[in-house]
C-alpha atoms as a PDB file:
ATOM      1  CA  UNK A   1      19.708  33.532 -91.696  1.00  0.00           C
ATOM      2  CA  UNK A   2      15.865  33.391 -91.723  1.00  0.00           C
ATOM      3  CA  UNK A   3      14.898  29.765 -93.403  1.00  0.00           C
ATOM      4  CA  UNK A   4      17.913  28.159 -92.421  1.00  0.00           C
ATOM      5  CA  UNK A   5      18.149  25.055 -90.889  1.00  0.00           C
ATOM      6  CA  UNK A   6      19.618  26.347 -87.569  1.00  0.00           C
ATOM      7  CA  UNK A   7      17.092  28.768 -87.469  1.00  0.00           C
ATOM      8  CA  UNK A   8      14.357  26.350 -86.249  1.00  0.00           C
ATOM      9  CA  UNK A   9      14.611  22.900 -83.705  1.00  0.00           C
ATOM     10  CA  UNK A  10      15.602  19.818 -85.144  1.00  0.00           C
ATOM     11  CA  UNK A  11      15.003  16.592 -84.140  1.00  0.00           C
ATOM     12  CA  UNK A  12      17.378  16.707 -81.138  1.00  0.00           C
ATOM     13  CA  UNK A  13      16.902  20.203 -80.513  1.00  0.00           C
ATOM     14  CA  UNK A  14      13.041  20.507 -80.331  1.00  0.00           C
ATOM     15  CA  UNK A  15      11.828  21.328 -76.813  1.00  0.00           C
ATOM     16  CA  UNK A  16       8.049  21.672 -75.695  1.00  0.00           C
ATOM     17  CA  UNK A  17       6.502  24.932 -75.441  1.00  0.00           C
ATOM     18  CA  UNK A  18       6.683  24.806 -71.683  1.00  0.00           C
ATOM     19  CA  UNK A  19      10.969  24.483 -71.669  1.00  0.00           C
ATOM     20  CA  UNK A  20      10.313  27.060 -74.285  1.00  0.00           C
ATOM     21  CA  UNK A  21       9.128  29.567 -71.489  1.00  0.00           C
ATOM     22  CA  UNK A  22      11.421  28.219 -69.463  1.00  0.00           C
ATOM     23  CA  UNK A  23      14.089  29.247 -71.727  1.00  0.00           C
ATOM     24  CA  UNK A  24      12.600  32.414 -72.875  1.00  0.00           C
ATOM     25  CA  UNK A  25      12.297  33.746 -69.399  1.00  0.00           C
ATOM     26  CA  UNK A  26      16.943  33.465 -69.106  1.00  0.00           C
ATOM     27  CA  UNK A  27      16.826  36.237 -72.529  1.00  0.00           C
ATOM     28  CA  UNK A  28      17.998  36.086 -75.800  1.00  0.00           C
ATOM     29  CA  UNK A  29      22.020  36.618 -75.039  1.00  0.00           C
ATOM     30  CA  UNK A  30      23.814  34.338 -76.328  1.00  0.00           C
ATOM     31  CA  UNK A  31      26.506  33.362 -73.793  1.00  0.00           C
ATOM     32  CA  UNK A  32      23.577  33.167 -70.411  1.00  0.00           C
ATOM     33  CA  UNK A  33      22.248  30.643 -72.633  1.00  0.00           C
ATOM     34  CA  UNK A  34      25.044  28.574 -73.222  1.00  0.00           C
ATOM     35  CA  UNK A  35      25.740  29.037 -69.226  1.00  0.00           C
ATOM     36  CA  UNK A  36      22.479  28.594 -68.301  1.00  0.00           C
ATOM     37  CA  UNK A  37      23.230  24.641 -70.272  1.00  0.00           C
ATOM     38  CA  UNK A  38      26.513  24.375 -68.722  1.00  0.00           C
ATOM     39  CA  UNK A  39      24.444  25.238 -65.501  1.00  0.00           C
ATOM     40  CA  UNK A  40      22.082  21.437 -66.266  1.00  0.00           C
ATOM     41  CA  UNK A  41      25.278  19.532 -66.612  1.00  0.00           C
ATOM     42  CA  UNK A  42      28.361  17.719 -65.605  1.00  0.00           C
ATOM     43  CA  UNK A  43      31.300  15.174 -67.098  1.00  0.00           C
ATOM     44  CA  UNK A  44      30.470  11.389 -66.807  1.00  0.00           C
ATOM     45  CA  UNK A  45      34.117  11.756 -65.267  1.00  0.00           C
ATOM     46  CA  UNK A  46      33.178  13.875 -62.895  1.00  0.00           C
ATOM     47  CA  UNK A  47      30.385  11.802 -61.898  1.00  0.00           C
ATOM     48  CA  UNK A  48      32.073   8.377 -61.495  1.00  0.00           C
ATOM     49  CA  UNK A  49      32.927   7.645 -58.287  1.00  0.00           C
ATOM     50  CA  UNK A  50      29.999  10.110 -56.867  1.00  0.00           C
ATOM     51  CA  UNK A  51      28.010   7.386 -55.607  1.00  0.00           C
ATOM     52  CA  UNK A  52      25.395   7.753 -58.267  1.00  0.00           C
ATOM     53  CA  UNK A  53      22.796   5.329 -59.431  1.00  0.00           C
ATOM     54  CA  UNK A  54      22.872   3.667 -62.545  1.00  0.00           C
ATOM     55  CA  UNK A  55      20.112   5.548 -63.854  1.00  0.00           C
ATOM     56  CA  UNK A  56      21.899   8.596 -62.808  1.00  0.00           C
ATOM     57  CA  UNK A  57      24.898   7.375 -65.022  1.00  0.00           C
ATOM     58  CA  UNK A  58      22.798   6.272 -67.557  1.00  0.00           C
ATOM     59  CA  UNK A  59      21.649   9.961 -68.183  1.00  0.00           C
ATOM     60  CA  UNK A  60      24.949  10.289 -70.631  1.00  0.00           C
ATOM     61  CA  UNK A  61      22.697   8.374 -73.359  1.00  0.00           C
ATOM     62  CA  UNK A  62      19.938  10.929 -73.355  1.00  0.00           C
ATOM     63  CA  UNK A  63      19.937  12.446 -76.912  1.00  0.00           C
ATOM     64  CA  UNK A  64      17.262  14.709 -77.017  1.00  0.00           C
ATOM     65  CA  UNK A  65      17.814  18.100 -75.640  1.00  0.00           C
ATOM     66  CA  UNK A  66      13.800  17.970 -74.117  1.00  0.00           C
ATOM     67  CA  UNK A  67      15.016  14.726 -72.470  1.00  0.00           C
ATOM     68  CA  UNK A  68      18.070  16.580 -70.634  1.00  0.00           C
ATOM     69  CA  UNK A  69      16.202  19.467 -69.783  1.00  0.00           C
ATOM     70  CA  UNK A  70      13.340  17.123 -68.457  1.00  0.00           C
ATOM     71  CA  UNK A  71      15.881  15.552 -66.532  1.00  0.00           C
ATOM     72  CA  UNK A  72      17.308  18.524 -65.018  1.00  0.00           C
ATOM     73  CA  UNK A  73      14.223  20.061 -63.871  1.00  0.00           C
ATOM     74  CA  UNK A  74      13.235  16.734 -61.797  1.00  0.00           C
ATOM     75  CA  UNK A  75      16.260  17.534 -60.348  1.00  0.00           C
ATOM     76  CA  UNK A  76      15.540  20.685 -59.439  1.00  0.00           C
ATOM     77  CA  UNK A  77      13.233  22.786 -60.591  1.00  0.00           C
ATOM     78  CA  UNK A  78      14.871  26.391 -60.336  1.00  0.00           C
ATOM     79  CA  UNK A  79      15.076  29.004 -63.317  1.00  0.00           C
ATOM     80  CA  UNK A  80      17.523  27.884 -65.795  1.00  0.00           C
ATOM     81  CA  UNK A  81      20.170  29.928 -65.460  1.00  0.00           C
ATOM     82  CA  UNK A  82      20.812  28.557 -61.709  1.00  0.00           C
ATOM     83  CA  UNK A  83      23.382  26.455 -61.567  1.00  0.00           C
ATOM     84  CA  UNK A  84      22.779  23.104 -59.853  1.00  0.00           C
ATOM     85  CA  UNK A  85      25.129  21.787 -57.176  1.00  0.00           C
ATOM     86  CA  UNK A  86      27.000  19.083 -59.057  1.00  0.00           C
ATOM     87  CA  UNK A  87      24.720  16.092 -57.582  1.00  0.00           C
ATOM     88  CA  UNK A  88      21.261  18.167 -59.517  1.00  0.00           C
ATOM     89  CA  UNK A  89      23.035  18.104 -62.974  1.00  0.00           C
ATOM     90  CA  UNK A  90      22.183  15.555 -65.779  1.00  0.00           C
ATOM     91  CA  UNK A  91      25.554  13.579 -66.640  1.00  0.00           C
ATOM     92  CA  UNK A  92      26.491  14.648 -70.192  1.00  0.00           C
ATOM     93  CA  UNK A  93      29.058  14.534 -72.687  1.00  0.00           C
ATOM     94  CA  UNK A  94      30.401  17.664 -74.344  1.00  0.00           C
ATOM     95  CA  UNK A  95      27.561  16.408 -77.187  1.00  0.00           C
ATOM     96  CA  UNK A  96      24.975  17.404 -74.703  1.00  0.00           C
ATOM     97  CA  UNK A  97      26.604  20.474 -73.916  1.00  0.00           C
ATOM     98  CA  UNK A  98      26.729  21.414 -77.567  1.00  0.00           C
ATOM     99  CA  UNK A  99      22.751  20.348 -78.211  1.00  0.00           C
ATOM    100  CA  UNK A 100      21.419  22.152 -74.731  1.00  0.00           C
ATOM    101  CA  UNK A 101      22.994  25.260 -75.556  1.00  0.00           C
ATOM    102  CA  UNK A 102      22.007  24.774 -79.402  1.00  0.00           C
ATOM    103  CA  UNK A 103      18.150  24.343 -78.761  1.00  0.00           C
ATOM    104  CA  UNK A 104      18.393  27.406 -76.150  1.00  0.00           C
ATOM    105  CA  UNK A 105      19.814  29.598 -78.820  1.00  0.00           C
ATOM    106  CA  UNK A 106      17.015  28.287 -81.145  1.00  0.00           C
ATOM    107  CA  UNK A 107      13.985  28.486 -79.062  1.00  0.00           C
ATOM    108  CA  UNK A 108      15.299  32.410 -78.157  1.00  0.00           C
ATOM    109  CA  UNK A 109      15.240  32.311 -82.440  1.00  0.00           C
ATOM    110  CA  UNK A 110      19.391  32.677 -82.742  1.00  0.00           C
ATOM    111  CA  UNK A 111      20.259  30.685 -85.222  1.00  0.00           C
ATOM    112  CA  UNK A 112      22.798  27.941 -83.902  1.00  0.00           C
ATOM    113  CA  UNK A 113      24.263  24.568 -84.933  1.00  0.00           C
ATOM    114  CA  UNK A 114      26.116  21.643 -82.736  1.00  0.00           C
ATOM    115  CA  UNK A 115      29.577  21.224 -84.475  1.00  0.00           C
ATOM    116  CA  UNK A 116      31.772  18.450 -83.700  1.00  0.00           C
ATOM    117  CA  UNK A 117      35.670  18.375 -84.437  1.00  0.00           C
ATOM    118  CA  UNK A 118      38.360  17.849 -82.709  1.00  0.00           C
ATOM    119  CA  UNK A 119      40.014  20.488 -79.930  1.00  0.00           C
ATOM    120  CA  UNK A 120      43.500  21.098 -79.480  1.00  0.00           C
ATOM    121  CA  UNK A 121      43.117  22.779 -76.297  1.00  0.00           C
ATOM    122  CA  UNK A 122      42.257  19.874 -73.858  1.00  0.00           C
ATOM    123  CA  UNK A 123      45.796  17.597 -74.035  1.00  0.00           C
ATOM    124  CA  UNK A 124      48.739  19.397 -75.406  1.00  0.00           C
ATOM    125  CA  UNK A 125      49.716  18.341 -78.501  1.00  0.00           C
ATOM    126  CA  UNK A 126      46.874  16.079 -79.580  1.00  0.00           C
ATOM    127  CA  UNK A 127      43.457  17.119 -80.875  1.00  0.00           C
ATOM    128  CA  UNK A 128      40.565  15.247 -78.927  1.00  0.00           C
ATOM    129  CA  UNK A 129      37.320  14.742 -80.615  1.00  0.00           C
ATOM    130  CA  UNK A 130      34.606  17.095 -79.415  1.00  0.00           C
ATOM    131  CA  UNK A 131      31.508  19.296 -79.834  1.00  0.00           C
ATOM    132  CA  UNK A 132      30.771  23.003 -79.332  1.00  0.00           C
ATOM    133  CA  UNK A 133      28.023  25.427 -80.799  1.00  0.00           C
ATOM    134  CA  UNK A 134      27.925  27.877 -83.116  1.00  0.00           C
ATOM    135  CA  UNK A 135      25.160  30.710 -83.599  1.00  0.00           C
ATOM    136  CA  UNK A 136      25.055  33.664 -85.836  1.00  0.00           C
ATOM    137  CA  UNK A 137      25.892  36.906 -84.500  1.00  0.00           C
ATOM    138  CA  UNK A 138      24.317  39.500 -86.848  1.00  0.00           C
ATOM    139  CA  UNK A 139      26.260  42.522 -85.044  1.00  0.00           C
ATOM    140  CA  UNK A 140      29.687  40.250 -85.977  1.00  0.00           C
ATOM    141  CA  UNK A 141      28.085  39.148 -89.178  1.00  0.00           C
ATOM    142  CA  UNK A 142      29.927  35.580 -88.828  1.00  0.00           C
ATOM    143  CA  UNK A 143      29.520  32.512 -86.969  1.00  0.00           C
ATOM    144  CA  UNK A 144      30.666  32.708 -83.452  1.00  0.00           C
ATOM    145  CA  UNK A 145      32.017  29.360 -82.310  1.00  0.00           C
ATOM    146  CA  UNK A 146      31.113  28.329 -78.040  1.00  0.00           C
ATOM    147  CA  UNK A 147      32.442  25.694 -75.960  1.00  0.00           C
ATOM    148  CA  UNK A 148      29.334  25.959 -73.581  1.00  0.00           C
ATOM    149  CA  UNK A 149      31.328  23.010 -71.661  1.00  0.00           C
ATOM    150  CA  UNK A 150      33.984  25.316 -70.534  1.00  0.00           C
ATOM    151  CA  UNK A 151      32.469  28.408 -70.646  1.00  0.00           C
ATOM    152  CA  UNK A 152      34.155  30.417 -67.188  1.00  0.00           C
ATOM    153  CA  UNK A 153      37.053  28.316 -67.202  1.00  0.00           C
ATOM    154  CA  UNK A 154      40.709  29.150 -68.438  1.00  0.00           C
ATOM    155  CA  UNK A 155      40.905  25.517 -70.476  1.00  0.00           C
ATOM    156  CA  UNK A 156      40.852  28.264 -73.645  1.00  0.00           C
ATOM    157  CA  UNK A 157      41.760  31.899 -73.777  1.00  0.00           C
ATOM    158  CA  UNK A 158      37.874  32.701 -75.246  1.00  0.00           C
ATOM    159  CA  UNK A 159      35.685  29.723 -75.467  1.00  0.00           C
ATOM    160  CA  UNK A 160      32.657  32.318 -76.307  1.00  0.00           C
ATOM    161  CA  UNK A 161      34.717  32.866 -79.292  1.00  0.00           C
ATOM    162  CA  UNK A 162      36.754  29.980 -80.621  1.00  0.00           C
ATOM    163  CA  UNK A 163      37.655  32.221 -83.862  1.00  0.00           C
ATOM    164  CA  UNK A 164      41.340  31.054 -85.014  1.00  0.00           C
ATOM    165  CA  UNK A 165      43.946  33.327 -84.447  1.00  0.00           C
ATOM    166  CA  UNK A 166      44.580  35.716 -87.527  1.00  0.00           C
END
């Protein structure tokens, strides 16, 4: 995988050297990664109705993942893989979930890529657009497929490994 393009930060999943450390210092496995993002972030539709400001709100059109993690630590400034309490989290779609968790798994040099398609799992019976990561698991020698969004909850029977039923 060495060379690829989700071997190294893109454009929307470049983060400064000091995030960097800041990532470096949660370790290089895969799933406290994509926790440690879930940990930054919460629904707009869990946010509505909280009483936030608009800028608050306005947090769901942040695109890079620097500018989320940026975000969060103003919030609060403890090591990533603290959860906030829901009023310290940046208000993101599952887009930001999928490009937080991607530029974690990069800067820790795991390959990973944002996918978007569409989930099954969310509202019986219909398939919702959405986004999740992938990295490459060299032990598994395939593509493992996250949903760092739901990561601990039972919305999926393994969203650290959204591999199709054989």
């Amino acid at each position: 995988m060495e060379g690829s393009p989700a071997a190294g930060a893109g454009v929307f999943t470049g983060l400064t050297d000091a995030q960097v450390a800041l990532v470096l210092a949660v370790g290089n496995d895969p799933l406290k990664l994509c926790a440690a993002a879930q940990g930054l972030l919460r629904l707009p539709g869990d946010a509505f109705g909280a009483e936030l400001s608009d800028q608050h709100l306005a947090e769901r059109n942040t695109r890079p993942a620097s500018g989320l993690l940026q975000r969060a630590l103003e919030f609060d400034g403890s090591p990533l893989d603290v959860a906030r309490p829901a009023e310290h989290r940046v208000v993101g779609t599952c887009r930001h979930y999928a490009v937080l968790a991607t530029a974690f798994l990069r800067a820790v040099r795991i390959p990973a890529r944002a996918r978007c398609g569409f989930a099954s799992y969310f509202v019986p019976g219909k398939h919702v657009d959405h986004w999740i990561t992938e990295h490459w698991s060299e032990g598994d020698r395939r593509w493992l497929r996250t949903d760092p969004e739901v990561l601990g909850t039972d919305t999926v029977d393994r969203p650290d490994d959204l591999r199709p039923a054989d």
